[in-house]
N, C-alpha and C. Protein backbone atom coordinates (compact mmCIF):
# COMPACT_ATOMS: atom_id res chain seq x y z
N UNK A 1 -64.90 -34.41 43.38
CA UNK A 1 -65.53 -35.09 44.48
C UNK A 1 -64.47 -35.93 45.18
N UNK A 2 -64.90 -36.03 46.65
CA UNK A 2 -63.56 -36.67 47.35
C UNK A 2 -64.25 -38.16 48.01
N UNK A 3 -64.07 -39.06 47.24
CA UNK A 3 -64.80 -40.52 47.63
C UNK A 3 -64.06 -41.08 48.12
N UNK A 4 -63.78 -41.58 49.98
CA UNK A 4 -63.08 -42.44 50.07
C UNK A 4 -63.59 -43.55 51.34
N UNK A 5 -62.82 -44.19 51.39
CA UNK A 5 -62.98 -45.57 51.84
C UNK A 5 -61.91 -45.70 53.14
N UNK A 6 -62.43 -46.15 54.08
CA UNK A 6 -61.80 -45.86 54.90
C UNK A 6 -60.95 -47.35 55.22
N UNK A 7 -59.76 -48.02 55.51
CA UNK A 7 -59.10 -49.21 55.56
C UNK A 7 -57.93 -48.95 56.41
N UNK A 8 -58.15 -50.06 57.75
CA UNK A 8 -57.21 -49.18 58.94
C UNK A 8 -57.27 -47.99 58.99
N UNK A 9 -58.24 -47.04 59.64
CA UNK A 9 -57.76 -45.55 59.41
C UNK A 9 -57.27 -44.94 58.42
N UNK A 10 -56.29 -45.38 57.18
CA UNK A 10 -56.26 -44.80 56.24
C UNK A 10 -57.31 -44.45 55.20
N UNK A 11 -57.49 -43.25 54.31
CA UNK A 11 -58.95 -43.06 53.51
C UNK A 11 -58.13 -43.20 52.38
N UNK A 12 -58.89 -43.95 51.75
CA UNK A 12 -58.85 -44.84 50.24
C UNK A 12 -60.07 -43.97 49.58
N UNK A 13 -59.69 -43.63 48.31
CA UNK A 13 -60.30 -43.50 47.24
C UNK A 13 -60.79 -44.44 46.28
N UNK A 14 -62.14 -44.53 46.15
CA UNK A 14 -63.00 -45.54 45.53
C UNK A 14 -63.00 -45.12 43.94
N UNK A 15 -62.24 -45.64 42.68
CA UNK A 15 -62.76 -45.57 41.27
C UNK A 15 -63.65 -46.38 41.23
N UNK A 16 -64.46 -46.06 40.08
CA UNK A 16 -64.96 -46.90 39.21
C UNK A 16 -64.91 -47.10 37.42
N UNK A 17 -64.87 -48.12 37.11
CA UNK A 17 -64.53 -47.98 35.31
C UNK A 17 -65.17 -47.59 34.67
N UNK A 18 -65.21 -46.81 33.77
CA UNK A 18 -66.47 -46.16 32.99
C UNK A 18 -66.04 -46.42 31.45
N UNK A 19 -65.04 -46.58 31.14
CA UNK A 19 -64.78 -46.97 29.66
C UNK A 19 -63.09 -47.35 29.29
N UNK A 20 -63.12 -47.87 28.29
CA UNK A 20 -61.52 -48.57 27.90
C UNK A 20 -60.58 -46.86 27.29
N UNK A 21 -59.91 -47.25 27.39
CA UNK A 21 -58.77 -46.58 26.54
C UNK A 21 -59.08 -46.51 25.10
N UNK A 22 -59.08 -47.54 24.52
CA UNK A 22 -59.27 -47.93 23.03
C UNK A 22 -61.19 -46.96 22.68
N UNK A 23 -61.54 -46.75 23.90
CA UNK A 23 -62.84 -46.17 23.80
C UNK A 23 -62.96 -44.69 23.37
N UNK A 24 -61.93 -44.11 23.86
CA UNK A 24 -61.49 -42.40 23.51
C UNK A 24 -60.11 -42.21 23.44
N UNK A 25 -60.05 -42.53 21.80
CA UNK A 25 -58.88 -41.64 21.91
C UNK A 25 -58.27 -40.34 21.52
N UNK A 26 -57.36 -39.77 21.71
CA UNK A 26 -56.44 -38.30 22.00
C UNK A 26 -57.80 -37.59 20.68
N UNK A 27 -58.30 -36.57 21.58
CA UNK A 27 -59.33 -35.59 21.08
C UNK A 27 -60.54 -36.00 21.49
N UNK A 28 -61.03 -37.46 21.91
CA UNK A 28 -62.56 -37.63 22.00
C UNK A 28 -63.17 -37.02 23.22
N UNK A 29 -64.61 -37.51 23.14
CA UNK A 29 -65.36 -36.70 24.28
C UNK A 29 -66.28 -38.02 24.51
N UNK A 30 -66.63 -38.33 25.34
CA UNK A 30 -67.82 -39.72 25.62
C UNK A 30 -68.48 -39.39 26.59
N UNK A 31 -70.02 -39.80 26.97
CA UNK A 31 -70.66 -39.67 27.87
C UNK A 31 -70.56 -40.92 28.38
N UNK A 32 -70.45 -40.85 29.78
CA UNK A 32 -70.68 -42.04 30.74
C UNK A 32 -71.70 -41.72 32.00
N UNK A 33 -72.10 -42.86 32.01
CA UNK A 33 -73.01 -42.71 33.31
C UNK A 33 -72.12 -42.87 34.91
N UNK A 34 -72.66 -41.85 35.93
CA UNK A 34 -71.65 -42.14 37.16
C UNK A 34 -72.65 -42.22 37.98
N UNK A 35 -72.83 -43.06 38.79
CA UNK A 35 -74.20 -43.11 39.80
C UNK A 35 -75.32 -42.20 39.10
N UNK A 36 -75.70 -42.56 38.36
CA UNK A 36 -76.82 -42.42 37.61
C UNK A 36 -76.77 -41.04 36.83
N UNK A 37 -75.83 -40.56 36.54
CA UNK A 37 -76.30 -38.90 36.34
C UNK A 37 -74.60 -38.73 35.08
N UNK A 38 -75.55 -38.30 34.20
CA UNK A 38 -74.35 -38.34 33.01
C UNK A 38 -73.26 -37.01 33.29
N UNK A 39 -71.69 -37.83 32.93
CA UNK A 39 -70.77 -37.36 33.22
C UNK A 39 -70.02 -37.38 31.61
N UNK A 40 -69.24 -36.28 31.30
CA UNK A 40 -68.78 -35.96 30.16
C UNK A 40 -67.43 -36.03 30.22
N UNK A 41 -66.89 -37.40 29.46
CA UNK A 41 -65.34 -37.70 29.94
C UNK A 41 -64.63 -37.14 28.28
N UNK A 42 -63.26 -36.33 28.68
CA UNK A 42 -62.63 -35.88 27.97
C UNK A 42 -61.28 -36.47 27.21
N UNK A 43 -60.64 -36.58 26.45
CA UNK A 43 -59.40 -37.34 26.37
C UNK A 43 -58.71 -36.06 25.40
N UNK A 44 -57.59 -34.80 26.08
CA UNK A 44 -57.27 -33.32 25.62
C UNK A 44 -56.21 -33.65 25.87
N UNK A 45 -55.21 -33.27 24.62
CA UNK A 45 -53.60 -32.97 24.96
C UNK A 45 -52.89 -33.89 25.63
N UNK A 46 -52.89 -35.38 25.81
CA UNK A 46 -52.77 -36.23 26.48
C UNK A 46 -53.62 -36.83 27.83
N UNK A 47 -54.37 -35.89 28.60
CA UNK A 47 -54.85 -35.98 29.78
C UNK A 47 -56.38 -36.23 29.80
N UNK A 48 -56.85 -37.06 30.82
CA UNK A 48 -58.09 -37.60 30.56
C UNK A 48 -58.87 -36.61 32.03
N UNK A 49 -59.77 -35.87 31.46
CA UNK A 49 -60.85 -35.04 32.07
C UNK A 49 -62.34 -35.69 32.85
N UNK A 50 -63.16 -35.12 33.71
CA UNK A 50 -63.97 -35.74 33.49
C UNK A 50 -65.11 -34.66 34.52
N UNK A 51 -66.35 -34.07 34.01
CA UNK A 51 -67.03 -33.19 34.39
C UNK A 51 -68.60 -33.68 34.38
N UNK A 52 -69.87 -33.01 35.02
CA UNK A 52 -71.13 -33.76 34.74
C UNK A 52 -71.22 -32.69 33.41
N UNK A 53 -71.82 -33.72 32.66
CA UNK A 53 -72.11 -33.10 31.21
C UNK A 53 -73.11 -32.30 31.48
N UNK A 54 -73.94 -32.22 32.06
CA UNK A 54 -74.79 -30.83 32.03
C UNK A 54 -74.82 -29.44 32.54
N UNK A 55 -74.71 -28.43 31.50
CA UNK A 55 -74.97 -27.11 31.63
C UNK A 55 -75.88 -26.97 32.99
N UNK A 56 -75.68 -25.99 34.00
CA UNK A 56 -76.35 -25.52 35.17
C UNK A 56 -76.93 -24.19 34.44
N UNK A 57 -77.13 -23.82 33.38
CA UNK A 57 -77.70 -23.02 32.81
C UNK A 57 -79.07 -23.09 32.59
N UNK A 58 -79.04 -24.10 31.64
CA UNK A 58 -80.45 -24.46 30.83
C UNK A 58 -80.16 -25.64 30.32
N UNK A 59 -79.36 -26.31 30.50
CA UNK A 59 -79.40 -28.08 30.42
C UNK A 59 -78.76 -28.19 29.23
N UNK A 60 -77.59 -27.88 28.51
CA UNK A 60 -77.20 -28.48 27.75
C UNK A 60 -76.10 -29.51 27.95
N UNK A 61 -75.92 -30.49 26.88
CA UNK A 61 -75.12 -30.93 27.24
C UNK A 61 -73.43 -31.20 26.83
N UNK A 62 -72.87 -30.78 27.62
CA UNK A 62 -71.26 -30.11 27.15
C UNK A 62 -70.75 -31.16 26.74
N UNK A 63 -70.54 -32.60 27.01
CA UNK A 63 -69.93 -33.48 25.60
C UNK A 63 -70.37 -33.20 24.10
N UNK A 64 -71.59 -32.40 23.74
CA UNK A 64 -71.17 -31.80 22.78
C UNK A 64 -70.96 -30.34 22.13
N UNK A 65 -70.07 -29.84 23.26
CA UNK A 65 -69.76 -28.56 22.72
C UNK A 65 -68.45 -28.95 22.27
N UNK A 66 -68.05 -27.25 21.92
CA UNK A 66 -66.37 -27.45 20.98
C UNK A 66 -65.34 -27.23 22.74
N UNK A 67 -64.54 -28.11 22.07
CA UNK A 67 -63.40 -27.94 23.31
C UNK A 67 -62.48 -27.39 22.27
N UNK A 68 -61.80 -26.30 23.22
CA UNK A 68 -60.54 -25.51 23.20
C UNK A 68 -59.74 -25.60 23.72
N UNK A 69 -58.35 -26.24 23.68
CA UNK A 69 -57.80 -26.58 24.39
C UNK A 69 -57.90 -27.29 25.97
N UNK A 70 -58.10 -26.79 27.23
CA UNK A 70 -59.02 -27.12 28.67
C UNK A 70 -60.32 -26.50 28.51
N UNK A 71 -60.58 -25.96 27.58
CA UNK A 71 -62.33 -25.76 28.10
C UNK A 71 -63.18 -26.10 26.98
N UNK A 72 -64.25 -26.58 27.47
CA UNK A 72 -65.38 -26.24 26.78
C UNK A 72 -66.47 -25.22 26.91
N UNK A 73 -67.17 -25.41 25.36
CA UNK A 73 -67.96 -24.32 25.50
C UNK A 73 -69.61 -24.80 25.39
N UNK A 74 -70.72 -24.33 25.49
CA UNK A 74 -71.74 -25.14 26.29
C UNK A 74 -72.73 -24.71 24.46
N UNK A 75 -72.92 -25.95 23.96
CA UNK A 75 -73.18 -25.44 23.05
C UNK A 75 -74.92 -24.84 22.57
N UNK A 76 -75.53 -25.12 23.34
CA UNK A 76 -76.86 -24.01 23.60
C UNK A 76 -76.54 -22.52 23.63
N UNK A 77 -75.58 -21.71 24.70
CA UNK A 77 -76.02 -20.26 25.11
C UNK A 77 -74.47 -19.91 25.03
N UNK A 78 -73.02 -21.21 24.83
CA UNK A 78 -72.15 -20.80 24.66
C UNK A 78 -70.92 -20.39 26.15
N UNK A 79 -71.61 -20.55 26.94
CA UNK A 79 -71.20 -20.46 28.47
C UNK A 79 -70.04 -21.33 28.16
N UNK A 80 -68.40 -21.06 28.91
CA UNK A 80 -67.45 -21.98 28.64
C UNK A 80 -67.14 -22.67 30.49
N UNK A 81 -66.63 -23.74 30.44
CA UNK A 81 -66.41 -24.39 31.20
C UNK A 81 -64.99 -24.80 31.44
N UNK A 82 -64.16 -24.97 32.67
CA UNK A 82 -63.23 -25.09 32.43
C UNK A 82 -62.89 -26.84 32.70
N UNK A 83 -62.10 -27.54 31.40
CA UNK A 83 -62.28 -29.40 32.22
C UNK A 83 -61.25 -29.46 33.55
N UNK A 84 -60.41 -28.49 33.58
CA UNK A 84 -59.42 -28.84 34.77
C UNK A 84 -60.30 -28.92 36.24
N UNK A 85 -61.38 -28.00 36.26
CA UNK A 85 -62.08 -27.34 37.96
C UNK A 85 -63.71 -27.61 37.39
N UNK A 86 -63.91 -27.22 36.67
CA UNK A 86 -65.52 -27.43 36.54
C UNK A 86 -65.77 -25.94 36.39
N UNK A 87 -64.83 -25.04 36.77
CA UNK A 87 -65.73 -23.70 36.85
C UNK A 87 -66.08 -23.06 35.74
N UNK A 88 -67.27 -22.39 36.12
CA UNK A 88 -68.23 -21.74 34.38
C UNK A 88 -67.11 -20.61 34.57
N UNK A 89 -66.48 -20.08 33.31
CA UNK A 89 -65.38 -19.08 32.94
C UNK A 89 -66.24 -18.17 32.40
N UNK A 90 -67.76 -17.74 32.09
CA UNK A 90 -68.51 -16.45 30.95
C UNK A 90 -69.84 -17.31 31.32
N UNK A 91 -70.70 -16.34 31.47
CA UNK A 91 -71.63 -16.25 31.03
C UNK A 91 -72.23 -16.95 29.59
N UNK A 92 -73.79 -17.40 30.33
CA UNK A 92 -74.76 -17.26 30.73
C UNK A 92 -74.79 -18.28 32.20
N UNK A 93 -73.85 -18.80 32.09
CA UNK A 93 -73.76 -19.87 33.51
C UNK A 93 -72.98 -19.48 34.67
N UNK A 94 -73.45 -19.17 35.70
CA UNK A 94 -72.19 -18.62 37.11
C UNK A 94 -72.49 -19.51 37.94
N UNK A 95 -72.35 -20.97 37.57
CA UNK A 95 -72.20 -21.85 38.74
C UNK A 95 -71.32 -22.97 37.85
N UNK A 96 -70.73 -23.78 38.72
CA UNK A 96 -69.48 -24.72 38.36
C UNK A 96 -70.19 -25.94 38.14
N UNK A 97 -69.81 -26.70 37.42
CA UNK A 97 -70.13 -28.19 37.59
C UNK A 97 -69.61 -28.93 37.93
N UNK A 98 -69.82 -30.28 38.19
CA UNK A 98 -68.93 -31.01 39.70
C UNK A 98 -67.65 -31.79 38.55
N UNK A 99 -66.54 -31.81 39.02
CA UNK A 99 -65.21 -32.20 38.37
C UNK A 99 -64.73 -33.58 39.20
N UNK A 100 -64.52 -34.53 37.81
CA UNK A 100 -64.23 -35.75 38.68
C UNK A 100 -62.63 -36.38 38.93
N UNK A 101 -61.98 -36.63 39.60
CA UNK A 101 -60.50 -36.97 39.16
C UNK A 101 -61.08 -38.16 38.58
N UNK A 102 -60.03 -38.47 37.51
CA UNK A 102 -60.18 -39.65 36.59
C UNK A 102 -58.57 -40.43 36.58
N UNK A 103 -58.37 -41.38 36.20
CA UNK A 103 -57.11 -41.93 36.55
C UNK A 103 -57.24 -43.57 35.27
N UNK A 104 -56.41 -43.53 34.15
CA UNK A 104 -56.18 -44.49 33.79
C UNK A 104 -55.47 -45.68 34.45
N UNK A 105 -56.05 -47.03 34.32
CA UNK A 105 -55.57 -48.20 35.29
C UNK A 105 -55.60 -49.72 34.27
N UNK A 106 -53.90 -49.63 33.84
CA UNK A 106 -54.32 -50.52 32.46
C UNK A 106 -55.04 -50.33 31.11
N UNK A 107 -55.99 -50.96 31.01
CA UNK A 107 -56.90 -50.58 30.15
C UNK A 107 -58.11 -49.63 30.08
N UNK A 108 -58.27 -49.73 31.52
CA UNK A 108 -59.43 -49.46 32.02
C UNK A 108 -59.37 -47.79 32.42
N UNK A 109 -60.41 -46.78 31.93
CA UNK A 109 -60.49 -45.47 32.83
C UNK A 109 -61.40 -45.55 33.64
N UNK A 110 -61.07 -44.77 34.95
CA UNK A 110 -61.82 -44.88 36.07
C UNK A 110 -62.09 -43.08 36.70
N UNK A 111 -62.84 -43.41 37.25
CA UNK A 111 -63.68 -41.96 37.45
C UNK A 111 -64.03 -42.38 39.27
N UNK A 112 -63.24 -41.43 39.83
CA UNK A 112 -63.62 -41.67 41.53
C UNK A 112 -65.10 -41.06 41.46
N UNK A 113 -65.33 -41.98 42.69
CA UNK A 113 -66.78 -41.55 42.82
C UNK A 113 -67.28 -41.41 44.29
N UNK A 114 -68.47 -40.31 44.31
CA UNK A 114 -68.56 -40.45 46.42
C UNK A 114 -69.36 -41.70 46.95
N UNK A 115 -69.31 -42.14 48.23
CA UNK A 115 -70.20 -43.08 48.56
C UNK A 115 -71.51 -42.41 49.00
């Protein structure tokens, strides 16, 4: 999603904090809330991910499927997801889920968000 803020004509991107560092670390998975609608933040191979946790399938929810390296897999019907894009990679799901840039700031991780 592309959230920004507009200041002098330039467009600014709006984060918001959704959890500490010390909150996930290297391997975890956490659910956070982002304007109301749960988002499934990743912490893989150094890099912090961040996707809406729910399957467009049949509603599961992918913070707890198994991650493989960048993807997960949807652990109801097994549909894999990719954390880099959101896009469903197999069946039973052929629609993407929305992918958030995320950006550590200090302590704090932040998850852009739209207005």
């Amino acid at each position: 999603m592309n959230a920004e803020i507009r200041k002098g004509g330039i467009a600014m991107p709006r984060y918001i904090a959704v959890a500490q560092r010390s909150d996930l670390p290297e391997g975890a998975v956490r659910t956070v809330e982002v304007d109301g609608r749960p988002v499934a933040l990743f912490h893989v191979g150094g890099a912090l991910y961040a996707i809406d946790d729910t399957c467009p399938h049949m509603g599961g929810s992918l913070s707890e499927g198994e991650v493989v390296g960048d993807e997960v897999t949807c652990p109801w019907h097994a549909a894999r997801f990719s954390l880099r894009t959101g896009e469903a990679l197999s069946p039973p799901a052929d629609e993407a889920v929305a992918c958030y840039k995320v950006r550590a700031e200090g302590d704090a991780i932040e998850i852009e968000v739209a207005d």
